[in-house]
N, C-alpha and C. Protein backbone atom coordinates (compact mmCIF):
# COMPACT_ATOMS: atom_id res chain seq x y z
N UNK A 1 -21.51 10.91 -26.75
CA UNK A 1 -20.92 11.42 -25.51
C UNK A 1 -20.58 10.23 -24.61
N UNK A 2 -19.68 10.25 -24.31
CA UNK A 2 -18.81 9.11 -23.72
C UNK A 2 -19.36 9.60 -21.59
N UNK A 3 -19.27 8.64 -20.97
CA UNK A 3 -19.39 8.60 -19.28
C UNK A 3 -18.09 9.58 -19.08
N UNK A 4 -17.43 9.67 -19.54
CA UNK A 4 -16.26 10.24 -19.05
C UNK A 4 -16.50 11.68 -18.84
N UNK A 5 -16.79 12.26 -20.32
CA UNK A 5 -17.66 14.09 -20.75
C UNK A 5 -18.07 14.34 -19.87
N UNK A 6 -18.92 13.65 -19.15
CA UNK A 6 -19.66 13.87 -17.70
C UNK A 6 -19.17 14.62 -16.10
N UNK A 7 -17.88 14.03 -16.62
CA UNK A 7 -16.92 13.70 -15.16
C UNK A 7 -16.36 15.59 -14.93
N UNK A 8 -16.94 15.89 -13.60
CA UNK A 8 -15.96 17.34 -13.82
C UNK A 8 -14.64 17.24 -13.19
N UNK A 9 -13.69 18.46 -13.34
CA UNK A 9 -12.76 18.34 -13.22
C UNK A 9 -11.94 17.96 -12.06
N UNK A 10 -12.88 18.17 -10.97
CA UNK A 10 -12.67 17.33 -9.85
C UNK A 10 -12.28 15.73 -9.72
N UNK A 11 -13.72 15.61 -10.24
CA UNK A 11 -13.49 14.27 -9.86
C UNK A 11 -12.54 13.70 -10.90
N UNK A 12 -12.21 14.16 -12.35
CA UNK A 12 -11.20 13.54 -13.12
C UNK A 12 -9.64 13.62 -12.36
N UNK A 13 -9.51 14.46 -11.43
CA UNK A 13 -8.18 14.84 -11.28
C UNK A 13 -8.10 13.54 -10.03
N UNK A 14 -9.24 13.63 -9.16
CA UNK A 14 -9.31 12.18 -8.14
C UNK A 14 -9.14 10.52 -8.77
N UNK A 15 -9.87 10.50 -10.10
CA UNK A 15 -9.47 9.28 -10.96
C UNK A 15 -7.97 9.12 -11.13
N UNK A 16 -7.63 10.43 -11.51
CA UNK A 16 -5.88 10.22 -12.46
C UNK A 16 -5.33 9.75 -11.18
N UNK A 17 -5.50 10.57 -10.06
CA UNK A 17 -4.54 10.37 -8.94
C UNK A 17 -4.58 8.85 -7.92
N UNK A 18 -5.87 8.63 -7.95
CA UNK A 18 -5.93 7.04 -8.01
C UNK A 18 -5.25 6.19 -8.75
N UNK A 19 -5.52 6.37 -10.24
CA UNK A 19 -4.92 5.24 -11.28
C UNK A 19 -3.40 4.94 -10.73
N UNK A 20 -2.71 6.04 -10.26
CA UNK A 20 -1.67 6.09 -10.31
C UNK A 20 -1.28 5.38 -9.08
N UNK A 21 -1.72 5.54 -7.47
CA UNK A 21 -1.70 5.11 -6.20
C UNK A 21 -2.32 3.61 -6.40
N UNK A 22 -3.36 3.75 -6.37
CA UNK A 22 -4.85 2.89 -6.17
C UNK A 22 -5.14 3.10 -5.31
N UNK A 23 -4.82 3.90 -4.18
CA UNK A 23 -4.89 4.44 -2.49
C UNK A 23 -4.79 5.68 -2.16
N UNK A 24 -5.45 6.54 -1.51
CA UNK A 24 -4.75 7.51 -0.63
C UNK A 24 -5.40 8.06 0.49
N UNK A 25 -4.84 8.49 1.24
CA UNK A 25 -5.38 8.81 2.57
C UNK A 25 -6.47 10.20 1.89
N UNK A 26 -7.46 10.50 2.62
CA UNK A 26 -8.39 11.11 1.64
C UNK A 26 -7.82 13.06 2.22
N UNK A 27 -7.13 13.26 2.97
CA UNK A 27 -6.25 14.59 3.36
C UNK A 27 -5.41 14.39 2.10
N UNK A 28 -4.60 13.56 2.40
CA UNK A 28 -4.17 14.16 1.17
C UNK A 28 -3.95 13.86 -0.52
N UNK A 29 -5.50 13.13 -0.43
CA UNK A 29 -6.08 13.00 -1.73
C UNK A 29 -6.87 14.86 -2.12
N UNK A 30 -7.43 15.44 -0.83
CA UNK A 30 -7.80 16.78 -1.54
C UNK A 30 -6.82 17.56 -1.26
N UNK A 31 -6.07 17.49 -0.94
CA UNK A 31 -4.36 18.53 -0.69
C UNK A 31 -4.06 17.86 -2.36
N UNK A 32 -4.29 17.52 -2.99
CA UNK A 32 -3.71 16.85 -4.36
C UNK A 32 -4.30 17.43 -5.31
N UNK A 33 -5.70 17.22 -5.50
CA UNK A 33 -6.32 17.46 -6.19
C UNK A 33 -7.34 19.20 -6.37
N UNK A 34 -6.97 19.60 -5.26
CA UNK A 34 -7.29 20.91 -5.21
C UNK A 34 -6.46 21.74 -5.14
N UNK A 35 -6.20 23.31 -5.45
CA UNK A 35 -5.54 24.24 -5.39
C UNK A 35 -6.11 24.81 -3.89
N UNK A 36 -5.56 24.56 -2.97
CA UNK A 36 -6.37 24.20 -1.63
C UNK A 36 -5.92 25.92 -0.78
N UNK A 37 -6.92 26.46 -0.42
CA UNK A 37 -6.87 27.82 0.58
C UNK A 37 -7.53 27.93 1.87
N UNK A 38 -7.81 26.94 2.09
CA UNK A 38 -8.17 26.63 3.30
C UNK A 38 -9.88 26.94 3.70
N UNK A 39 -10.93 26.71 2.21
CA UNK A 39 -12.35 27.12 2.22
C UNK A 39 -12.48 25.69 2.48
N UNK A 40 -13.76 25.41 3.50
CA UNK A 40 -14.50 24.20 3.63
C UNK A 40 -15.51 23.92 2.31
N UNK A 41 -15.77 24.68 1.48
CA UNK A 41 -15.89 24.42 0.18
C UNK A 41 -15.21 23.37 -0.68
N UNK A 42 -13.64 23.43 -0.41
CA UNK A 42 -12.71 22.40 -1.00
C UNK A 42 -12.87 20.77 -1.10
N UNK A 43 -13.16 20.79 0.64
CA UNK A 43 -13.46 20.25 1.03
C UNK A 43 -14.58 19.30 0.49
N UNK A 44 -16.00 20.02 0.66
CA UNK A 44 -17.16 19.59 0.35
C UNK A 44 -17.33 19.21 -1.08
N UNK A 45 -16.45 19.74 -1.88
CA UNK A 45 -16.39 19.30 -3.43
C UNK A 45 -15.88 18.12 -3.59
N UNK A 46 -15.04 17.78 -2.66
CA UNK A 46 -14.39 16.30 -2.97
C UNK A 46 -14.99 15.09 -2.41
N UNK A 47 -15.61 15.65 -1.57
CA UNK A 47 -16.58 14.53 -0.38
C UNK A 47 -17.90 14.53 -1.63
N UNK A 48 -18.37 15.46 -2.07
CA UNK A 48 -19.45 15.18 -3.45
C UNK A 48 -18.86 14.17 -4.43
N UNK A 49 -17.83 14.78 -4.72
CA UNK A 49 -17.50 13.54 -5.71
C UNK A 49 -17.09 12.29 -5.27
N UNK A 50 -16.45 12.10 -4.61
CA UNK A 50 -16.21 10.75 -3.88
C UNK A 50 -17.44 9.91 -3.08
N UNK A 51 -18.58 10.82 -3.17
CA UNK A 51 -19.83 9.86 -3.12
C UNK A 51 -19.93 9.45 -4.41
N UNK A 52 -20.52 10.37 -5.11
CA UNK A 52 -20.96 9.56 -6.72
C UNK A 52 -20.07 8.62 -6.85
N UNK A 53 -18.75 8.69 -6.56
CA UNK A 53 -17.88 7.55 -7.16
C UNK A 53 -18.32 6.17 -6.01
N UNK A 54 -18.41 6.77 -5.08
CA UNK A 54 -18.61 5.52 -3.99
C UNK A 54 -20.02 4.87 -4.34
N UNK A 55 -20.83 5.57 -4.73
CA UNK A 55 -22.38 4.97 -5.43
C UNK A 55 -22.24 4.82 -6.74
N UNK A 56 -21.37 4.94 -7.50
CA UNK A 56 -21.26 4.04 -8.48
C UNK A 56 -20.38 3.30 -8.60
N UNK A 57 -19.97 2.42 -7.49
CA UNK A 57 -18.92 1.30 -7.21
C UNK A 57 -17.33 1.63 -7.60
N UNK A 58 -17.44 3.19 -7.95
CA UNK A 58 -15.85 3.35 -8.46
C UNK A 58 -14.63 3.22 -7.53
N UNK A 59 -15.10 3.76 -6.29
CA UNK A 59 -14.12 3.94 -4.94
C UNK A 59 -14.72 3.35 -4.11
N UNK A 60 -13.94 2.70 -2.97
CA UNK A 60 -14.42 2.30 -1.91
C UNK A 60 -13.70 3.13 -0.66
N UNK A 61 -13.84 2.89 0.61
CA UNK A 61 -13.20 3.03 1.49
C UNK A 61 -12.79 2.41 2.61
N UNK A 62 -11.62 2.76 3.32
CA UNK A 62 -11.30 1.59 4.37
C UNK A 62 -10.73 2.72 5.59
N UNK A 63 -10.22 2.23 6.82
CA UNK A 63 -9.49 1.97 7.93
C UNK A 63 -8.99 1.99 8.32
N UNK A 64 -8.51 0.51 8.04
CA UNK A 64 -7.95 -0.44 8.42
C UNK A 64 -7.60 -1.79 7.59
N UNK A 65 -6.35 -2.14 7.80
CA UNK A 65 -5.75 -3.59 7.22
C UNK A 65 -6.11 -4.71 7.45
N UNK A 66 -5.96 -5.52 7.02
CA UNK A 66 -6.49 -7.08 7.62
C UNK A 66 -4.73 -7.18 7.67
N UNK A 67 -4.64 -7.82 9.21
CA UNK A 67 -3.66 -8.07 9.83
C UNK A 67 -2.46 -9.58 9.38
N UNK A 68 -3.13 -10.06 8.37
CA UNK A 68 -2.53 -11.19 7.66
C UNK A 68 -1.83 -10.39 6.36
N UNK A 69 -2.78 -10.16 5.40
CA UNK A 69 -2.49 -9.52 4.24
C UNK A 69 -2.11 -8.52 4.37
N UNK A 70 -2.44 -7.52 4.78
CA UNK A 70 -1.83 -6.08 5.20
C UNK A 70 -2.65 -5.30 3.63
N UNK A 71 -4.17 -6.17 3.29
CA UNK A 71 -4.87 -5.28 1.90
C UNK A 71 -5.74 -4.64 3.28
N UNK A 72 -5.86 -3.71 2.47
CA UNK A 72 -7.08 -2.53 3.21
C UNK A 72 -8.17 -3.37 3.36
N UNK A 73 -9.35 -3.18 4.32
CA UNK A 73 -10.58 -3.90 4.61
C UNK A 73 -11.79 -2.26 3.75
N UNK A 74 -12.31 -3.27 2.41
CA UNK A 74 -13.46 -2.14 2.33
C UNK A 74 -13.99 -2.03 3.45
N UNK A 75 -15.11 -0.53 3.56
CA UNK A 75 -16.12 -0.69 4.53
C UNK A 75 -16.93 -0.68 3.41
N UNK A 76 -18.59 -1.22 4.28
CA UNK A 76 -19.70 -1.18 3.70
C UNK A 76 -19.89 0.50 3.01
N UNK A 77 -20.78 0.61 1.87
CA UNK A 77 -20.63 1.89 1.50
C UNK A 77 -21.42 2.65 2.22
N UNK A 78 -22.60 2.27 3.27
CA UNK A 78 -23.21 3.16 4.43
C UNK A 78 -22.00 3.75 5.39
N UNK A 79 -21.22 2.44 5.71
CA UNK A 79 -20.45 3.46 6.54
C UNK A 79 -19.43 4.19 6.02
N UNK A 80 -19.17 4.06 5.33
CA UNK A 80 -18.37 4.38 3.83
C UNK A 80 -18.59 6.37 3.92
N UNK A 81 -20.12 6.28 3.42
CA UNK A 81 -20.89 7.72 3.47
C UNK A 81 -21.15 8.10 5.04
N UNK A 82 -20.95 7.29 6.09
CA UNK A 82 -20.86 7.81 7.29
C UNK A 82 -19.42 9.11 7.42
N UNK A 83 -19.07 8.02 7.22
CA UNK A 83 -17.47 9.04 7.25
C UNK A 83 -17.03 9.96 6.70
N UNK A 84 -17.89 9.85 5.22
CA UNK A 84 -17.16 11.02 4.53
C UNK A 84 -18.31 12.22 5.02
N UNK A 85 -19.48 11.83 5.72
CA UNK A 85 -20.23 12.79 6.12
C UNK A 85 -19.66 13.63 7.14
N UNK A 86 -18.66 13.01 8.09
CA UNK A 86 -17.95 13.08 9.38
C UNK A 86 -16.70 14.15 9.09
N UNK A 87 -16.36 14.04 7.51
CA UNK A 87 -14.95 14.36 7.22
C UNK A 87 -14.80 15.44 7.84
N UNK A 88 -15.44 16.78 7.42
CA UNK A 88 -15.01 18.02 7.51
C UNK A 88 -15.06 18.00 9.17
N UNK A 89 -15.16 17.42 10.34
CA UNK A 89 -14.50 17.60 11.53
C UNK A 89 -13.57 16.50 11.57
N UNK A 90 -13.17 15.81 10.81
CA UNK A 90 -11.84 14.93 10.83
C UNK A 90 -10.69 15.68 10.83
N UNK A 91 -10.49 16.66 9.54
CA UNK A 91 -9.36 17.26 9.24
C UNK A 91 -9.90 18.61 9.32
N UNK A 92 -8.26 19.51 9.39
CA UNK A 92 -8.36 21.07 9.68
C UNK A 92 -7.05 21.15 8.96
N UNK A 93 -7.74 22.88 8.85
CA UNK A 93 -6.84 23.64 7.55
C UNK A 93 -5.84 23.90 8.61
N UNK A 94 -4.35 23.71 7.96
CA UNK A 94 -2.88 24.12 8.61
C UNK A 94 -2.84 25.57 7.94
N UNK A 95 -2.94 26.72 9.19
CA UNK A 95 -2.55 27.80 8.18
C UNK A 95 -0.69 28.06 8.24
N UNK A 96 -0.12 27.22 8.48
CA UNK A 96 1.42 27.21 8.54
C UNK A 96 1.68 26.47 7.29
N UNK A 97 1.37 25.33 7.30
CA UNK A 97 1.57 24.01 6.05
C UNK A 97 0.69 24.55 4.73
N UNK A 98 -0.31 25.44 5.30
CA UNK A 98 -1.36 25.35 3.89
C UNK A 98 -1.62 24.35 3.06
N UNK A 99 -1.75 23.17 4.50
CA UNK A 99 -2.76 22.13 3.63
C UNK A 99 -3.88 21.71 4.53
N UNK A 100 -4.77 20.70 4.28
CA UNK A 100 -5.90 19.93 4.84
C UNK A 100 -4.58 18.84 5.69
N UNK A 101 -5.23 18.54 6.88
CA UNK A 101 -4.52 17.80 7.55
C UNK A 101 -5.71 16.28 8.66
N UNK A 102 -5.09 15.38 8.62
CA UNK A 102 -5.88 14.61 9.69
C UNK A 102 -5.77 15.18 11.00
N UNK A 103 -6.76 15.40 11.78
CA UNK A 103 -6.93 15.67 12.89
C UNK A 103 -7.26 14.92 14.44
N UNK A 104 -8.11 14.27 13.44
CA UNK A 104 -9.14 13.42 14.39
C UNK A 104 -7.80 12.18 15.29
N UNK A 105 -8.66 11.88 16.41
CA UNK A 105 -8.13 10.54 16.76
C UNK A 105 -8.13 9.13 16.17
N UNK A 106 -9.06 8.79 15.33
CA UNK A 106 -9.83 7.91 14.77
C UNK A 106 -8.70 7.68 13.77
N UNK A 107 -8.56 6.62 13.14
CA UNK A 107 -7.81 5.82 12.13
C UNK A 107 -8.10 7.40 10.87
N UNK A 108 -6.68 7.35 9.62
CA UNK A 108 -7.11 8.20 8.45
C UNK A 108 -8.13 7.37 7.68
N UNK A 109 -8.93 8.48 6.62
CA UNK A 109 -10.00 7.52 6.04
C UNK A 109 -8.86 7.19 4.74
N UNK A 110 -8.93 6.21 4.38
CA UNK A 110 -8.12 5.87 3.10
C UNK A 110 -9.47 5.58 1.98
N UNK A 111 -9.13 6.71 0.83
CA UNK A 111 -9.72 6.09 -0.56
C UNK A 111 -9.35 4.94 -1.67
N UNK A 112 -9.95 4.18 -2.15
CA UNK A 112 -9.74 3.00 -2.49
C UNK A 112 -10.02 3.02 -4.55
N UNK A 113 -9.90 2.75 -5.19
CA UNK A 113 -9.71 2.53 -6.50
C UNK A 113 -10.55 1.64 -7.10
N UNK A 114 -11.96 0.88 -7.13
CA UNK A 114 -11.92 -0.32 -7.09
C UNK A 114 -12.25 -0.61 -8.14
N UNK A 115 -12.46 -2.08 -8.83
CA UNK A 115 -12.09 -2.67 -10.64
C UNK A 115 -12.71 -1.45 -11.66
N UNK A 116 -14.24 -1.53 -11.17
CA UNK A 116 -14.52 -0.56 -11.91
C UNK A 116 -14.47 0.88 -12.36
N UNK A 117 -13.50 1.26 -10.84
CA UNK A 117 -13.14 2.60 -10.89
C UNK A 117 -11.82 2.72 -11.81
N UNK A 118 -10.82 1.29 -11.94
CA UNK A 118 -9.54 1.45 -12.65
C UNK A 118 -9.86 1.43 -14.10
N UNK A 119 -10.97 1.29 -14.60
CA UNK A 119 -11.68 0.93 -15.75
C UNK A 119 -11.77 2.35 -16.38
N UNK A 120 -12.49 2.93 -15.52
CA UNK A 120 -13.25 4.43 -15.22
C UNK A 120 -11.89 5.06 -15.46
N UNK A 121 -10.54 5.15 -14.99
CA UNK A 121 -9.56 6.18 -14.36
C UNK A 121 -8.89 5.40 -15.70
N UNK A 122 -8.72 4.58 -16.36
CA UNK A 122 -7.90 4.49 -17.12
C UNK A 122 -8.30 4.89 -18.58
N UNK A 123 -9.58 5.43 -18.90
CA UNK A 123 -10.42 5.77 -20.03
C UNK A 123 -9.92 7.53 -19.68
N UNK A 124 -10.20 8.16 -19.03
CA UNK A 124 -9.66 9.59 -18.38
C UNK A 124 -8.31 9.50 -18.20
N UNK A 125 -7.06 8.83 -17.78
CA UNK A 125 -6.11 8.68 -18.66
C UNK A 125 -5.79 8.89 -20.04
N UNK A 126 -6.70 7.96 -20.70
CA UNK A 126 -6.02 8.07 -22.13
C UNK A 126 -7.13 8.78 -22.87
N UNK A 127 -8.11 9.59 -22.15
CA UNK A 127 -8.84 10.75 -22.99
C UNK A 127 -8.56 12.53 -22.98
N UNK A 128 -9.71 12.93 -23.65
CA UNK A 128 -9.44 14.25 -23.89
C UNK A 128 -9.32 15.07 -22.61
N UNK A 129 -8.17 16.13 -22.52
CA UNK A 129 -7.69 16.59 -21.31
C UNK A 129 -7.06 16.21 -20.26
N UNK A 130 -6.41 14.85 -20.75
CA UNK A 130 -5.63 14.03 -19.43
C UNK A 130 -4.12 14.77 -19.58
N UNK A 131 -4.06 15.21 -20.84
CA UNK A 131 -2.21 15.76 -20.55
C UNK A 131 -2.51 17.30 -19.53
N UNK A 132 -3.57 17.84 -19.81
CA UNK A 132 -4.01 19.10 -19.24
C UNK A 132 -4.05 18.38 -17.26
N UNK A 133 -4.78 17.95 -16.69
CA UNK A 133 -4.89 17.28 -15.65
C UNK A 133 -3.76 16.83 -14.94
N UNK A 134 -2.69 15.90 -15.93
CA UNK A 134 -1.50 15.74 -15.44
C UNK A 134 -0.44 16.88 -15.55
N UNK A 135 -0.16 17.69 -15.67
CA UNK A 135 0.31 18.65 -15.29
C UNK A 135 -0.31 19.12 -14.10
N UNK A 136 -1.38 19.68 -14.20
CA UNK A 136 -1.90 20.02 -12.61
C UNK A 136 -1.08 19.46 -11.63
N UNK A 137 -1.43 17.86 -11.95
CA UNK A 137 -1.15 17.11 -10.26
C UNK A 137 0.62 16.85 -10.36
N UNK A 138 1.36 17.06 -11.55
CA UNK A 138 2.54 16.99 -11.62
C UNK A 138 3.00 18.30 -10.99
N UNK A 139 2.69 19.27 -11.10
CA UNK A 139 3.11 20.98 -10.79
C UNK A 139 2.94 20.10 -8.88
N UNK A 140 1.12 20.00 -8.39
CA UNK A 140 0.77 20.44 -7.27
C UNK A 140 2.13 19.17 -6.64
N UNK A 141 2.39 18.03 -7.17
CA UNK A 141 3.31 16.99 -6.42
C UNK A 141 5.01 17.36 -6.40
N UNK A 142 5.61 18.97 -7.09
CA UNK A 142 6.72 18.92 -6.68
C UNK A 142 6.60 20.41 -6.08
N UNK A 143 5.36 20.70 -4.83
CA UNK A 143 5.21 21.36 -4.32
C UNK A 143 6.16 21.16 -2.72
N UNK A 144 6.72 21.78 -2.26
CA UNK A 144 7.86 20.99 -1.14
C UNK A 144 6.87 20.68 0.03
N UNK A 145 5.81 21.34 0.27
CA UNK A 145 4.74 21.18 1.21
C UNK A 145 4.71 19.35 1.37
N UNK A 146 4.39 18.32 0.09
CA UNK A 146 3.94 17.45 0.13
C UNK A 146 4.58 16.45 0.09
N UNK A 147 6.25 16.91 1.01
CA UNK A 147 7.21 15.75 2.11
C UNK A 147 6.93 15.65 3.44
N UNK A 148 5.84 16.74 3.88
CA UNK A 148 5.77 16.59 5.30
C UNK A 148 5.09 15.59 5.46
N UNK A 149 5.06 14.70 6.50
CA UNK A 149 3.88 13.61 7.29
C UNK A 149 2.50 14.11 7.46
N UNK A 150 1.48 13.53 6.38
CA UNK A 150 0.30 14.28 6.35
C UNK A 150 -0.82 13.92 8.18
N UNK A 151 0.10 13.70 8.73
CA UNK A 151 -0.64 13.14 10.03
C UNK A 151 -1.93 12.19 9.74
């Protein structure tokens, strides 16, 4: 049994959609990866998995840019899990848009990809159930919802 077998379908669909970015604002990383109805459940499933991944060095998170480079600044992974503890009053369900949206004043949280996570996301790529997965996120990405400005 391979690390991958492990992975549920959540969090595989958050790998693929990484491999592909290496970034995303984490609204609408679960507007992506979920068939989203507006339960704080949705929510809380993705903030679970995006810990394990953040405690096992797969994802990081950031901010903010460093103003030279314009690369994202990790945060430490305490504050890392600060935030994603914070999430569910960050963003609110659009019942017009029917998606998760940023809310807050505060910078979006951006999810991050990092070596070992592209390692991780590229084995779930080229394993069992990745053509199944990519369809998902191919269907949910020519949804017209996901041209608007995710705020």
């Amino acid at each position: 049994m391979s690390v991958t077998d492990e992975l549920t379908e959540i969090e595989r669909r958050i790998l693929v959609t990484l491999n592909d970015a290496g970034e995303e604002y984490v609204s609408a990383l679960i507007n992506t990866v979920i068939e989203c109805e507006g339960n704080h459940s949705e929510v809380t499933s993705v903030i679970d998995a995006l810990r394990k991944f953040l405690h096992g060095s797969f994802v990081g998170c950031a901010i903010a840019r460093d103003t030279n480079t314009l690369e994202l600044i990790k945060l430490a992974e305490s504050e890392a899990n600060h935030l994603l503890n914070a999430l569910p009053e960050q963003i609110s369900w659009s019942q017009e848009d029917s998606l998760w949206i940023w809310t807050a004043s505060q910078p979006r949280l951006v999810v991050l990809l990092t070596n070992s996570g592209k390692s991780m996301s590229h084995k779930v790529v080229t394993g069992t159930g990745a053509e199944r997965i990519r369809a998902f996120l191919i269907a949910r990405a020519k949804d017209p919802r996901w041209y608007k400005d995710y705020r």
